[in-house]
Protein backbone atom coordinates (compact mmCIF):
# COMPACT_ATOMS: atom_id res chain seq x y z
CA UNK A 1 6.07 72.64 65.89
CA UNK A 2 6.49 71.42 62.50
CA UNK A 3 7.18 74.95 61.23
CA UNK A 4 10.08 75.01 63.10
CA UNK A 5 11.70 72.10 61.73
CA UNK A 6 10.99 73.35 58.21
CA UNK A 7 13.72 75.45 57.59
CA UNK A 8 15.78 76.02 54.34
CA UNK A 9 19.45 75.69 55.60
CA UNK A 10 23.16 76.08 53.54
CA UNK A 11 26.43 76.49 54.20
CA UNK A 12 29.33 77.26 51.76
CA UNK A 13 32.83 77.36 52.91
CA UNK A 14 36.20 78.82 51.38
CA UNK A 15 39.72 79.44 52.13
CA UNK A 16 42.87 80.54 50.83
CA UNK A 17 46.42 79.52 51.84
CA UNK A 18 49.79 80.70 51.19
CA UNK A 19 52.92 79.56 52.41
CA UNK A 20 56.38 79.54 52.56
CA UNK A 21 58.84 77.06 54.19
CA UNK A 22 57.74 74.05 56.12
CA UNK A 23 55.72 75.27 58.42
CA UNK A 24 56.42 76.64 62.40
CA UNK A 25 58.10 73.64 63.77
CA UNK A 26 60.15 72.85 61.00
CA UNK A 27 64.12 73.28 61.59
CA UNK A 28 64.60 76.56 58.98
CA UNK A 29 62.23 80.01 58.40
CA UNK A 30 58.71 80.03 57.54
CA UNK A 31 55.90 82.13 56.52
CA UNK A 32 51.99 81.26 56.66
CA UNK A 33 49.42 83.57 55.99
CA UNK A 34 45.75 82.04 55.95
CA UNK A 35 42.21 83.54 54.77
CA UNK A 36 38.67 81.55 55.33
CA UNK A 37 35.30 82.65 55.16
CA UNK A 38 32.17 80.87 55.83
CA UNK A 39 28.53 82.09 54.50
CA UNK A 40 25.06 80.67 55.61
CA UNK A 41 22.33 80.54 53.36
CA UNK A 42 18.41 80.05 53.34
CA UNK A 43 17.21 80.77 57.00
CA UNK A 44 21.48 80.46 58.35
CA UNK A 45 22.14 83.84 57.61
CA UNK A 46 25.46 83.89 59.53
CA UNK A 47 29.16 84.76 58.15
CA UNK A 48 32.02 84.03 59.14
CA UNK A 49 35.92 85.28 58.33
CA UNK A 50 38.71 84.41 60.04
CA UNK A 51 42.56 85.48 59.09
CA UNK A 52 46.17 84.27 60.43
CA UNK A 53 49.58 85.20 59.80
CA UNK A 54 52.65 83.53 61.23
CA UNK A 55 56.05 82.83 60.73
CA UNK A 56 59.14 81.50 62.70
CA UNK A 57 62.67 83.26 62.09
CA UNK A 58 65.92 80.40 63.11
CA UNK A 59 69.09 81.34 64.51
CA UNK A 60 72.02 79.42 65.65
CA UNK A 61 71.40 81.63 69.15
CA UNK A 62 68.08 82.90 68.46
CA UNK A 63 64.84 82.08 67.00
CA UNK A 64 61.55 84.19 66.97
CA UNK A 65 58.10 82.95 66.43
CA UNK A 66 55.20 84.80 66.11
CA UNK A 67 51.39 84.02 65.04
CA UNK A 68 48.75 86.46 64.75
CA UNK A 69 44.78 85.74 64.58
CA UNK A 70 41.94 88.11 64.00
CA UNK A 71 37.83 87.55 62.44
CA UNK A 72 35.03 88.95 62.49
CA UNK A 73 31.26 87.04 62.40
CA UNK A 74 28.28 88.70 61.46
CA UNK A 75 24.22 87.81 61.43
CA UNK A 76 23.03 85.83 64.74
CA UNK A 77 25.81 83.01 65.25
CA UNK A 78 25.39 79.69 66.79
CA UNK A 79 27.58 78.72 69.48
CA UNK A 80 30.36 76.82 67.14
CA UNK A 81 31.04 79.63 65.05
CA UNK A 82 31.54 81.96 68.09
CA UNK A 83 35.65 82.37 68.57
CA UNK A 84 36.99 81.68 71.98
CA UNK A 85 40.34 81.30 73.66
CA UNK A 86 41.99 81.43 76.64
CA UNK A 87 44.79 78.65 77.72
CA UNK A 88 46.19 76.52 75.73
CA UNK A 89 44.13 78.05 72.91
CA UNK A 90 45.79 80.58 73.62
CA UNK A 91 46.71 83.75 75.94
CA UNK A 92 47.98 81.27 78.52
CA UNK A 93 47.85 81.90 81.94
CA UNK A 94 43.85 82.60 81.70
CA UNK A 95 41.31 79.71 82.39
CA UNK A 96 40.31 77.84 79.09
CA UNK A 97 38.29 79.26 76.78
CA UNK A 98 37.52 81.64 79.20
CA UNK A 99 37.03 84.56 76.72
CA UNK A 100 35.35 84.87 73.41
CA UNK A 101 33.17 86.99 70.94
CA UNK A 102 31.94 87.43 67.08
CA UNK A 103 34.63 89.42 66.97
CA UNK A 104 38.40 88.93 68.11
CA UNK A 105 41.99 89.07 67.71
CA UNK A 106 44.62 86.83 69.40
CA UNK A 107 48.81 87.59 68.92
CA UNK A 108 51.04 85.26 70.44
CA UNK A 109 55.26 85.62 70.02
CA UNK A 110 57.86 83.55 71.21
CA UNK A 111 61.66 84.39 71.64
CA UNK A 112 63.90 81.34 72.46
CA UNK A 113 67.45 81.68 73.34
CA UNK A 114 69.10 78.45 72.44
CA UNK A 115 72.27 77.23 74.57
CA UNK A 116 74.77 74.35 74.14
CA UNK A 117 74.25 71.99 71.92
CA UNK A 118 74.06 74.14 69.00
CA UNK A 119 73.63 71.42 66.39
CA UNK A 120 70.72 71.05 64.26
CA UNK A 121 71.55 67.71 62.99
CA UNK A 122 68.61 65.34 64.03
CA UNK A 123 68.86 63.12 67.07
CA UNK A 124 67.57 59.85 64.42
CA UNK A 125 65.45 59.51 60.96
CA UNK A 126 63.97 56.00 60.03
CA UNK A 127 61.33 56.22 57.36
CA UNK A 128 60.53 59.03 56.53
CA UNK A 129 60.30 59.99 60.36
CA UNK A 130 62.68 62.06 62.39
CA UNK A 131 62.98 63.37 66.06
CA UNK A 132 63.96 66.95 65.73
CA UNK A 133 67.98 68.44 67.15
CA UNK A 134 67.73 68.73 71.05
CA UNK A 135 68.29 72.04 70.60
CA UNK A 136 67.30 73.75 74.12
CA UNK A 137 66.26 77.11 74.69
CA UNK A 138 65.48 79.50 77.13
CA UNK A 139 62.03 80.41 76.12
CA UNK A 140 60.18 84.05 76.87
CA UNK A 141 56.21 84.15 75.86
CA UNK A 142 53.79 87.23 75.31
CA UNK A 143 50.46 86.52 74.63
CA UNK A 144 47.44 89.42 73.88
CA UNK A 145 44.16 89.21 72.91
CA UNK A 146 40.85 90.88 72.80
CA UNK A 147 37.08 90.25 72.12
CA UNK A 148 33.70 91.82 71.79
CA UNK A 149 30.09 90.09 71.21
CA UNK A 150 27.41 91.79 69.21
CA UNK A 151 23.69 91.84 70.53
CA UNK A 152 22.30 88.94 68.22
CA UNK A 153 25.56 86.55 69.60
CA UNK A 154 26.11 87.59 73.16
CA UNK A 155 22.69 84.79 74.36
CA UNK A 156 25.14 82.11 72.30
CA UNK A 157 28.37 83.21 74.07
CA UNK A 158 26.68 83.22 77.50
CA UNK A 159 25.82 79.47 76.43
CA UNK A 160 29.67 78.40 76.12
CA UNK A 161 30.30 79.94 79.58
CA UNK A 162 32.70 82.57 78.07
CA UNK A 163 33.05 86.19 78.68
CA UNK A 164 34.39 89.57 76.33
CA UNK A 165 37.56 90.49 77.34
CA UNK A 166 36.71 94.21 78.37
CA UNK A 167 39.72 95.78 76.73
CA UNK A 168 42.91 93.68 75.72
CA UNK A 169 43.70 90.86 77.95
CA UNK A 170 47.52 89.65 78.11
CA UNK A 171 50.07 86.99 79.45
CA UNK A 172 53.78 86.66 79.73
CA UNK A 173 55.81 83.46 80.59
CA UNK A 174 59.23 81.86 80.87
CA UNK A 175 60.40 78.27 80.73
CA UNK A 176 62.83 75.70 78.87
CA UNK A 177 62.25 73.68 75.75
CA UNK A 178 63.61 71.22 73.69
CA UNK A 179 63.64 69.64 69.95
CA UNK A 180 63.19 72.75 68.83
CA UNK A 181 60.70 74.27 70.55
CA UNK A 182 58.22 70.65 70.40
CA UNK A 183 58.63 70.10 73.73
CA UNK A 184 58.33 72.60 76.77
CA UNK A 185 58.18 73.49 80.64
CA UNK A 186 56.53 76.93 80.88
CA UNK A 187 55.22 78.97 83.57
CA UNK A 188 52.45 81.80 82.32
CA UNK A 189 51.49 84.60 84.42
CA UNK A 190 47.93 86.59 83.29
CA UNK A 191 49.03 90.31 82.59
CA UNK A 192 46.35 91.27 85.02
CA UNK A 193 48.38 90.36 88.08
CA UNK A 194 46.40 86.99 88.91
CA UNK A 195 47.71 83.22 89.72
CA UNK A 196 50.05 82.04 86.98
CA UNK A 197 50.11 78.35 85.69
CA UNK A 198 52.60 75.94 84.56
CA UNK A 199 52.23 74.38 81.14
CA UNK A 200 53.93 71.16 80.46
CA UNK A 201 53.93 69.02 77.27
CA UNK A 202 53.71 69.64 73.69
CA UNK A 203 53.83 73.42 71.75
CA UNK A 204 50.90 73.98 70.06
CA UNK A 205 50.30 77.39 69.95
CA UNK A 206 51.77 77.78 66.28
């Protein structure tokens, strides 16, 4: 028994980050691309890398936002560094965290076509804090993703309850939103023809 608990463990964690704007909910363009890697050491022989890329694209009509996530982990993983998703974690319209893997990739886009008031002055700024232009939209979602689990992680994914997605897995939705795009009313329907689901509340998906 004590044998077990003698074990020689290490983690050491790095990233790299590169961006350009102020970020997805901000009221102009950005770009955000995003590298990390983890490595275990001693008797934690487990990696991890994980990349993003996403951007938003503003238009007095029209504004596109896209994010797209992909990684890859290697040696026998614990539970936590397995990926999941699923709901609001993303490809709505599927049960949370329903679907996972040591290996995945997740895109998500948004297209939101804004109608009157045009402005992009904001509602009020005290502070240093500001509530965003009202700025509704008409907002259309697509949402893909796709895992697989090697033989030394699937006992850990069956664990956390989640499943492989068995081929690419996607969602499409429509709703309103407001302050541009922080706010929504969304209903998601899973590509695979079952029961959609409404989504109310904050955007978080970029």
């Amino acid at each position: 028994l004590m044998d077990a608990w003698q074990r020689d463990l290490g983690l050491v964690e790095g990233g790299l980050r590169w961006t350009r704007g102020a970020g997805a909910l901000s009221l102009g363009n950005s770009l955000l691309a995003d590298l990390r890697g983890e490595a275990g050491l001693g008797d934690f022989e487990t990696q991890r890398v994980a990349a993003l890329l996403s951007f938003r694209r503003t238009g007095t009509y029209i504004t596109v936002v896209g994010r797209g996530d992909a990684g890859v982990v290697m040696g026998e993983a614990p539970p936590q560094l397995l990926f999941r998703f699923g709901g609001t974690e993303g490809l709505r319209g599927y049960d949370r965290n329903e679907f996972g893997g040591s290996r995945a990739a997740l895109g998500r886009g948004r297209l939101l076509l804004h109608v009157p008031p045009y402005g992009r002055r904001p509602v009020a700024s005290a502070a240093g804090f500001m509530i965003p232009p009202l700025r509704p939209a008409v907002v259309l979602s697509a949402d893909g993703g796709w895992s697989e689990v090697s033989d030394a992680s699937a006992p850990a994914l069956l664990r956390l309850g989640s499943r492989v997605t068995d081929g690419v897995r996607w969602s499409y939705g429509t709703g309103i939103s407001i302050f541009q795009d922080a706010l929504s009313v969304e209903y998601v329907r899973p590509g695979d023809g079952g029961k959609g689901k409404w989504y109310v509340g904050f955007v978080s998906t970029f």
